[in-house]
PDB file of N, CA and C in Angstrom:
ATOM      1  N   UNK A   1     135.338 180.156 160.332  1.00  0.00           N
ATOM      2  CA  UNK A   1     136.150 179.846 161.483  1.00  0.00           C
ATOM      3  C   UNK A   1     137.324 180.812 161.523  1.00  0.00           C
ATOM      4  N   UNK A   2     137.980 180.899 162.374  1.00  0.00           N
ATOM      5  CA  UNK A   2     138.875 181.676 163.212  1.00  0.00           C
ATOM      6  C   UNK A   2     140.489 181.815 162.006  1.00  0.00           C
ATOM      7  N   UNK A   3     140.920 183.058 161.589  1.00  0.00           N
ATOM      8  CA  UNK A   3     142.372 182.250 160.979  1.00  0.00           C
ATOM      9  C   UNK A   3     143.192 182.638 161.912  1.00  0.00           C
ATOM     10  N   UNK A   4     143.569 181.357 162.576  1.00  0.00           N
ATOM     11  CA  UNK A   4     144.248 181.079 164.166  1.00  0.00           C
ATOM     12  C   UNK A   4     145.754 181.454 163.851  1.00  0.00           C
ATOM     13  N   UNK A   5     146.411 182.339 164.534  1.00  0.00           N
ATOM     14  CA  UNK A   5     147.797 182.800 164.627  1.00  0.00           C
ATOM     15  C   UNK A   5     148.292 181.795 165.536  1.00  0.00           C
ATOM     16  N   UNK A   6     149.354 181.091 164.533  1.00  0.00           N
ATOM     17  CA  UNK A   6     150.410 180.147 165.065  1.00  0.00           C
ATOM     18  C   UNK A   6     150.845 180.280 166.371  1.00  0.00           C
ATOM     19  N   UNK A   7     151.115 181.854 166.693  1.00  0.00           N
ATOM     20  CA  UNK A   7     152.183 182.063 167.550  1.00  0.00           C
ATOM     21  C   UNK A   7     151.269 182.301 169.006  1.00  0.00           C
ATOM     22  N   UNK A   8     150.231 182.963 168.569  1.00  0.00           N
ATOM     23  CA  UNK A   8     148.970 182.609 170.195  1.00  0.00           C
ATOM     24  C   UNK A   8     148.887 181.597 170.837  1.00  0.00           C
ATOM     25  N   UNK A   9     149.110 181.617 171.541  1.00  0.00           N
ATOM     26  CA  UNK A   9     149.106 180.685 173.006  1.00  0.00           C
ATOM     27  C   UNK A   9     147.782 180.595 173.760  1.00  0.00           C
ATOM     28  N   UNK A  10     146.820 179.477 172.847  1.00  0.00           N
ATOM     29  CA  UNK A  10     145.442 179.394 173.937  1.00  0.00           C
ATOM     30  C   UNK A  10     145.413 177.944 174.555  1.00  0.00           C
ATOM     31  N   UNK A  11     144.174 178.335 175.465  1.00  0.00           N
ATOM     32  CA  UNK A  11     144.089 176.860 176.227  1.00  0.00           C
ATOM     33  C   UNK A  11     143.574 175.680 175.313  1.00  0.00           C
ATOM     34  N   UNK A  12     144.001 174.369 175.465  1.00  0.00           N
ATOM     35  CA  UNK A  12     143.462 173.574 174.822  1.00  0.00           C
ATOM     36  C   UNK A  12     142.585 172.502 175.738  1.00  0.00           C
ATOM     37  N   UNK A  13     141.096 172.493 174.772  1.00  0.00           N
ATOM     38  CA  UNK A  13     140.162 171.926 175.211  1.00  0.00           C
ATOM     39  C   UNK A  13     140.216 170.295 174.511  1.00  0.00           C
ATOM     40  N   UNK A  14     140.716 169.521 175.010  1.00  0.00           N
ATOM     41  CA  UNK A  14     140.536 168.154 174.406  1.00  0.00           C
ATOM     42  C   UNK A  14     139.379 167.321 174.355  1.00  0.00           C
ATOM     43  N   UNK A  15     138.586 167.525 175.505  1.00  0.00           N
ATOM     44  CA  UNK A  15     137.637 166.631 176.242  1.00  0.00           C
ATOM     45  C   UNK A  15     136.092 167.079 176.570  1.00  0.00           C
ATOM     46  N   UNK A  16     135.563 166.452 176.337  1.00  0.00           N
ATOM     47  CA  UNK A  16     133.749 167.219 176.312  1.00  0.00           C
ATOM     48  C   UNK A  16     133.538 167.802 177.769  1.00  0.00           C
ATOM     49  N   UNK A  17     134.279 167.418 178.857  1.00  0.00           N
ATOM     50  CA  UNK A  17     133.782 167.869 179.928  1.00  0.00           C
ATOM     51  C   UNK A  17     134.711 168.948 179.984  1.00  0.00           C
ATOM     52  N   UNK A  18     135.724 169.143 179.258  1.00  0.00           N
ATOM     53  CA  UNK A  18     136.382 170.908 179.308  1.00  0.00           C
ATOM     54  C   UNK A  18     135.902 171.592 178.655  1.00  0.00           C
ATOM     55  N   UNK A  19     135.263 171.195 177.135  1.00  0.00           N
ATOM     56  CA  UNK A  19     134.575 171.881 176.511  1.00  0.00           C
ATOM     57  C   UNK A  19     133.099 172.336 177.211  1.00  0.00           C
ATOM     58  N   UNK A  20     132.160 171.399 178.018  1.00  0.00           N
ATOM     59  CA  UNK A  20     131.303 171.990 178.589  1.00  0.00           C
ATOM     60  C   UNK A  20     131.664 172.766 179.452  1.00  0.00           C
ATOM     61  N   UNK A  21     132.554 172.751 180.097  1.00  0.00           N
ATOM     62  CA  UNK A  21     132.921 173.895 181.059  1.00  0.00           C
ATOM     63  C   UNK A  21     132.838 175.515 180.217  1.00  0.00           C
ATOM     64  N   UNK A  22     133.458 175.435 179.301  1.00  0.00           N
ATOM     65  CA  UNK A  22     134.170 176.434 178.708  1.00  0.00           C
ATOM     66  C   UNK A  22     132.256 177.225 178.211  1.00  0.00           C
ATOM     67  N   UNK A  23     131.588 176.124 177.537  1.00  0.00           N
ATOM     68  CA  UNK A  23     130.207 176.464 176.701  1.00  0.00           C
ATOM     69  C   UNK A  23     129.649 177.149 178.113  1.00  0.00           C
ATOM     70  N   UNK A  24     129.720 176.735 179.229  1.00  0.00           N
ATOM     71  CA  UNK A  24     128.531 177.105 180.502  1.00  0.00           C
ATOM     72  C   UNK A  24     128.998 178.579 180.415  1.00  0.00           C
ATOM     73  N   UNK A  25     130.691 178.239 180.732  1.00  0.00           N
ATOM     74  CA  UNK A  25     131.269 180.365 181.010  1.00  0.00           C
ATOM     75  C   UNK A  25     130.756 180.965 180.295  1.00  0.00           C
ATOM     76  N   UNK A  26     130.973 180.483 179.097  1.00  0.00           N
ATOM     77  CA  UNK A  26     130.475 181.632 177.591  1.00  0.00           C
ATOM     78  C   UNK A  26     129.158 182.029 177.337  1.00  0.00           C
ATOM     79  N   UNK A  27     128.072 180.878 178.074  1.00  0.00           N
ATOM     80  CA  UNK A  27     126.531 181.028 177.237  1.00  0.00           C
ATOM     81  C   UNK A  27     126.064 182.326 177.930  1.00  0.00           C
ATOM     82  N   UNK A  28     126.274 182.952 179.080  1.00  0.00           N
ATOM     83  CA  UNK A  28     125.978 184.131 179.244  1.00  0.00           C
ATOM     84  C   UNK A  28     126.038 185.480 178.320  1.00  0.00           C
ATOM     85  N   UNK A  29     127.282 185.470 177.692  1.00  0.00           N
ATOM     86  CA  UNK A  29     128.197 186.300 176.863  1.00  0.00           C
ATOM     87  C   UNK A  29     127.839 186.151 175.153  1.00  0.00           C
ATOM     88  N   UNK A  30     126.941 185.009 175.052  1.00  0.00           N
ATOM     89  CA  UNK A  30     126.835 184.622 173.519  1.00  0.00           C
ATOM     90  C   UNK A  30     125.034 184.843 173.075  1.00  0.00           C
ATOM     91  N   UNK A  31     125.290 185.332 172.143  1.00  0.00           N
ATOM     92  CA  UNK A  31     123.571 185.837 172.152  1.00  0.00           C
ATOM     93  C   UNK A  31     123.385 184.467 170.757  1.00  0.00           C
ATOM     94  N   UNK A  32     123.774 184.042 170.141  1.00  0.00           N
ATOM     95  CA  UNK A  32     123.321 182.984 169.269  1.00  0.00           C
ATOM     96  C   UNK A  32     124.498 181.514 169.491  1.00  0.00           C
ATOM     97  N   UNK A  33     123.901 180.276 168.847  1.00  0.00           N
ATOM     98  CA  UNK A  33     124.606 178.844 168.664  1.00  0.00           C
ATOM     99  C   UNK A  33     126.670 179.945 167.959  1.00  0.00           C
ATOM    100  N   UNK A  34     125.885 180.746 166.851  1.00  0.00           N
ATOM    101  CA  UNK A  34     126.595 181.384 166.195  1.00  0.00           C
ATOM    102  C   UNK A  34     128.210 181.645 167.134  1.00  0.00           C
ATOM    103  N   UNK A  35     127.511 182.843 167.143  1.00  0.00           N
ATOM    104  CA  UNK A  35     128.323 183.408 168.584  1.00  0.00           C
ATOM    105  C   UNK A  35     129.409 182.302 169.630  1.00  0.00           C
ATOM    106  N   UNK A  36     128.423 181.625 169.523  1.00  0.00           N
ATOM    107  CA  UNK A  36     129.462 180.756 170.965  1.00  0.00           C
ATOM    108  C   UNK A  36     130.529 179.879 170.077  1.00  0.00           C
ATOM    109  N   UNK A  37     130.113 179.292 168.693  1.00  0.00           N
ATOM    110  CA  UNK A  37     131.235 179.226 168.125  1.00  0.00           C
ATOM    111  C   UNK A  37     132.610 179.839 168.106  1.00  0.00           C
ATOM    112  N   UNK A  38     132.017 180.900 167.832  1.00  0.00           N
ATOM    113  CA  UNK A  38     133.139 182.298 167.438  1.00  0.00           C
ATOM    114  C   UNK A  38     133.714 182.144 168.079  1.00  0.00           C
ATOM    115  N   UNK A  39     133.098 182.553 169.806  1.00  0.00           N
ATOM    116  CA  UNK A  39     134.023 183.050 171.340  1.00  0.00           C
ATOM    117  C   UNK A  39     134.696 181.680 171.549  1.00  0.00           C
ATOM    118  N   UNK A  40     134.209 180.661 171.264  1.00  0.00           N
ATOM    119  CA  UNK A  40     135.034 179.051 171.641  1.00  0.00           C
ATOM    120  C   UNK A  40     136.100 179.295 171.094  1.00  0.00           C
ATOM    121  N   UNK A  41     136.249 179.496 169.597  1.00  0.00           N
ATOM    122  CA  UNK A  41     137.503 179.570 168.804  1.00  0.00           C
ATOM    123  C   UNK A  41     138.325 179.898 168.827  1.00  0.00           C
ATOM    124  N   UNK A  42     138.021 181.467 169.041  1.00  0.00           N
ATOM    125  CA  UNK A  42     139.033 182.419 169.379  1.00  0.00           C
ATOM    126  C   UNK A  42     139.332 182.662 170.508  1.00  0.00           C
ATOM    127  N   UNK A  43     139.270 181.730 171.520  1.00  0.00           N
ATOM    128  CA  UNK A  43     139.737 181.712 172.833  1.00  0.00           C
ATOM    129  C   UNK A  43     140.405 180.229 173.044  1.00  0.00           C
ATOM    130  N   UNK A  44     140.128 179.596 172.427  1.00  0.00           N
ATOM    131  CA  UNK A  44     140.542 178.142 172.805  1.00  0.00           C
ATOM    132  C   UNK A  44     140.877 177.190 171.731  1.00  0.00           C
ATOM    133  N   UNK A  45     141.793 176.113 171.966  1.00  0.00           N
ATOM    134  CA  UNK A  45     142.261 174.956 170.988  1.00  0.00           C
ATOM    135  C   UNK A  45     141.182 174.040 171.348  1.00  0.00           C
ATOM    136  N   UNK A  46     140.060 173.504 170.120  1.00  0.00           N
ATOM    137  CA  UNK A  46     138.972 173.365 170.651  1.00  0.00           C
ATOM    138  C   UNK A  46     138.974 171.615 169.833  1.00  0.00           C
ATOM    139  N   UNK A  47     138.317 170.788 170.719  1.00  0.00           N
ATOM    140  CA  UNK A  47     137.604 169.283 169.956  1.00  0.00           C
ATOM    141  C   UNK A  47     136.559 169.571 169.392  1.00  0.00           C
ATOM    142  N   UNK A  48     136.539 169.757 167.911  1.00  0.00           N
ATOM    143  CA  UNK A  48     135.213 170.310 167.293  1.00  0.00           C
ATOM    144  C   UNK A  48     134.146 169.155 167.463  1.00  0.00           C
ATOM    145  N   UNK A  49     134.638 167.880 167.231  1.00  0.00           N
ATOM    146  CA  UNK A  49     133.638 167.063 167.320  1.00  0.00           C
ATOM    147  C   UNK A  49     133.018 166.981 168.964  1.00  0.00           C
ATOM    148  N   UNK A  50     133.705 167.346 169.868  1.00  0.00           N
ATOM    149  CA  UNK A  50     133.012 167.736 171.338  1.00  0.00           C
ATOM    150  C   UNK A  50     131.882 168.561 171.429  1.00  0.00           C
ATOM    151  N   UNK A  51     132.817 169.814 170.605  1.00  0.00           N
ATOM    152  CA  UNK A  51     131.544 171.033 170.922  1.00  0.00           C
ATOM    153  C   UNK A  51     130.506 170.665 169.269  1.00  0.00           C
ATOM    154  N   UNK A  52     130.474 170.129 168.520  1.00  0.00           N
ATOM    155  CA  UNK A  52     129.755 169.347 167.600  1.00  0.00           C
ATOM    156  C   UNK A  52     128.682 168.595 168.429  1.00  0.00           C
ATOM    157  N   UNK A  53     128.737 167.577 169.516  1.00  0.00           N
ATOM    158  CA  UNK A  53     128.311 167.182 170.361  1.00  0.00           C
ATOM    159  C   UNK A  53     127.116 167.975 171.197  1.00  0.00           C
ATOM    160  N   UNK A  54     128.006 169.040 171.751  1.00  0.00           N
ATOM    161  CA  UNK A  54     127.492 169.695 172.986  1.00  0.00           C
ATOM    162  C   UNK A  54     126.248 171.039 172.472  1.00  0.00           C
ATOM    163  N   UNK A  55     126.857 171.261 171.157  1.00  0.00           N
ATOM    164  CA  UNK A  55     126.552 172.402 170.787  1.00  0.00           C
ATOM    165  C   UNK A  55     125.702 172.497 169.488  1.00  0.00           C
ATOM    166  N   UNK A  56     124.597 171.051 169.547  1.00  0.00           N
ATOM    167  CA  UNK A  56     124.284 171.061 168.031  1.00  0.00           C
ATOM    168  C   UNK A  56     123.663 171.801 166.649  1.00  0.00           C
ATOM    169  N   UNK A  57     123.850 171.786 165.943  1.00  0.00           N
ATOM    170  CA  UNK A  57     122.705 172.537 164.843  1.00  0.00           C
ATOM    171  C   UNK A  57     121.845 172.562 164.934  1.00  0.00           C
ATOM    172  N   UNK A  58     121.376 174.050 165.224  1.00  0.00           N
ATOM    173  CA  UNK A  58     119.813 174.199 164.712  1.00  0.00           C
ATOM    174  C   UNK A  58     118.848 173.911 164.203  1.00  0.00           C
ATOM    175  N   UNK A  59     119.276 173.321 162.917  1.00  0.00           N
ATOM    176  CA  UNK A  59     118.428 172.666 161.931  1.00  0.00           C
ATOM    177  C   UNK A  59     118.277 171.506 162.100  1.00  0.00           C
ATOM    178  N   UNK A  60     117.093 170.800 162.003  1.00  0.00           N
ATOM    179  CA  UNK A  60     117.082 169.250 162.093  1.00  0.00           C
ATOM    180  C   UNK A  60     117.559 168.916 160.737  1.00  0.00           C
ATOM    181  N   UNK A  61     118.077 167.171 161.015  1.00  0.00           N
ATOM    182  CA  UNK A  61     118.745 166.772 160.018  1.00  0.00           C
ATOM    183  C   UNK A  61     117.888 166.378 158.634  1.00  0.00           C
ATOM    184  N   UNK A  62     119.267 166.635 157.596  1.00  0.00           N
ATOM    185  CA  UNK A  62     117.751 165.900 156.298  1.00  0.00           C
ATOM    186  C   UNK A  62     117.570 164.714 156.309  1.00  0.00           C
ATOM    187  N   UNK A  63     116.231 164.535 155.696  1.00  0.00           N
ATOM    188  CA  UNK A  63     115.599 162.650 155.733  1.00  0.00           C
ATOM    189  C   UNK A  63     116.088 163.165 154.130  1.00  0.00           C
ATOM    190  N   UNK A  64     116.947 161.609 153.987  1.00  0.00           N
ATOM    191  CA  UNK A  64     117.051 161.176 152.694  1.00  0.00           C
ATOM    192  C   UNK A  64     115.924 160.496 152.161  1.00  0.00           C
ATOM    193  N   UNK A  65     116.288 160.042 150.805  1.00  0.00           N
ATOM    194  CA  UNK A  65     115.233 159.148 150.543  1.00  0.00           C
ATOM    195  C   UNK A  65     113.880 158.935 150.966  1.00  0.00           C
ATOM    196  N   UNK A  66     113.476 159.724 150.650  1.00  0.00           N
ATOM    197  CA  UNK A  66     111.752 159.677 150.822  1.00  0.00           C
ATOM    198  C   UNK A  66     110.722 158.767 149.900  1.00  0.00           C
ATOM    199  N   UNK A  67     111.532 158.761 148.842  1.00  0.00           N
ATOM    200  CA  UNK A  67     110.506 157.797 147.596  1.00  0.00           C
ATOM    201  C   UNK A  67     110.939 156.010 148.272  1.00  0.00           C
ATOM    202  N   UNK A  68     111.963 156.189 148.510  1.00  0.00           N
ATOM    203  CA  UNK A  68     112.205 154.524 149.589  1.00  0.00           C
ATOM    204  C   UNK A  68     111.261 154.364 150.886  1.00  0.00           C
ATOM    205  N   UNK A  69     111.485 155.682 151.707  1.00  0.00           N
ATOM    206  CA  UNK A  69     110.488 154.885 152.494  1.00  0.00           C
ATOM    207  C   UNK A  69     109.024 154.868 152.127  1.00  0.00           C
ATOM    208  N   UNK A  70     108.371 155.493 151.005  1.00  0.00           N
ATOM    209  CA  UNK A  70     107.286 154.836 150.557  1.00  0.00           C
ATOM    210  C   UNK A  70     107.092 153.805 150.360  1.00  0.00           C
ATOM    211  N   UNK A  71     108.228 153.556 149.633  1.00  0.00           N
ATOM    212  CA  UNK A  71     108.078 152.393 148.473  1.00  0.00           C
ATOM    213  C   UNK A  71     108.193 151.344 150.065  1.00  0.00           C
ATOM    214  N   UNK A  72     108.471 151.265 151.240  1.00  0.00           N
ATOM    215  CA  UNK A  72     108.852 150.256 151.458  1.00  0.00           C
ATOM    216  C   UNK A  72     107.511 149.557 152.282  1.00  0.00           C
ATOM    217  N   UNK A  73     107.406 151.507 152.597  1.00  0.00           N
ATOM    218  CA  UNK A  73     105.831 151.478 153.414  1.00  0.00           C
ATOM    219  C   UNK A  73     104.965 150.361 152.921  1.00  0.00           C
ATOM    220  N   UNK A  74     104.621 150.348 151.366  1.00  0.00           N
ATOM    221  CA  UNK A  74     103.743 149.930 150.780  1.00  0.00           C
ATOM    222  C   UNK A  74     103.403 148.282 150.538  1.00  0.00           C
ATOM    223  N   UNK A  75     105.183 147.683 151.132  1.00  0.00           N
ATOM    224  CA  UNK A  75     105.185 146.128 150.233  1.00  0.00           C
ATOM    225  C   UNK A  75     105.070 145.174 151.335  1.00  0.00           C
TER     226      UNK A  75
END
């Protein structure tokens, strides 16, 4: 992430529907999930858990416990 200079003056995004605004401008300009991080950051005071939201990981999530749901399959 960004090491944000105190003294810069960016816009702040509080709200998922400013943050989608902001993701629509940018997705032209951003060639990866990567990328649009970056340009969010360093342009804006951002609700991570918004663009967390809007903007999810690539990867699907891990399944825990796999020997449980056998075990539960089975009884």
């Amino acid at each position: 992430m960004l090491n944000a200079d105190p003294l810069l003056k960016r816009p702040k995004l509080l709200n998922k529907a400013l943050v989608a605004r902001a993701l629509e401008s940018l997705k032209p300009k951003a060639g990866s999930p990567v990328e649009m991080w970056r340009m969010l950051t360093e342009r804006y005071v951002v609700d991570l858990d918004a663009v967390a939201t809007l903007l999810p990981a690539g990867e699907p999530e891990t399944r825990w416990l796999p020997a449980r749901d056998r075990q539960t399959a089975t009884l």
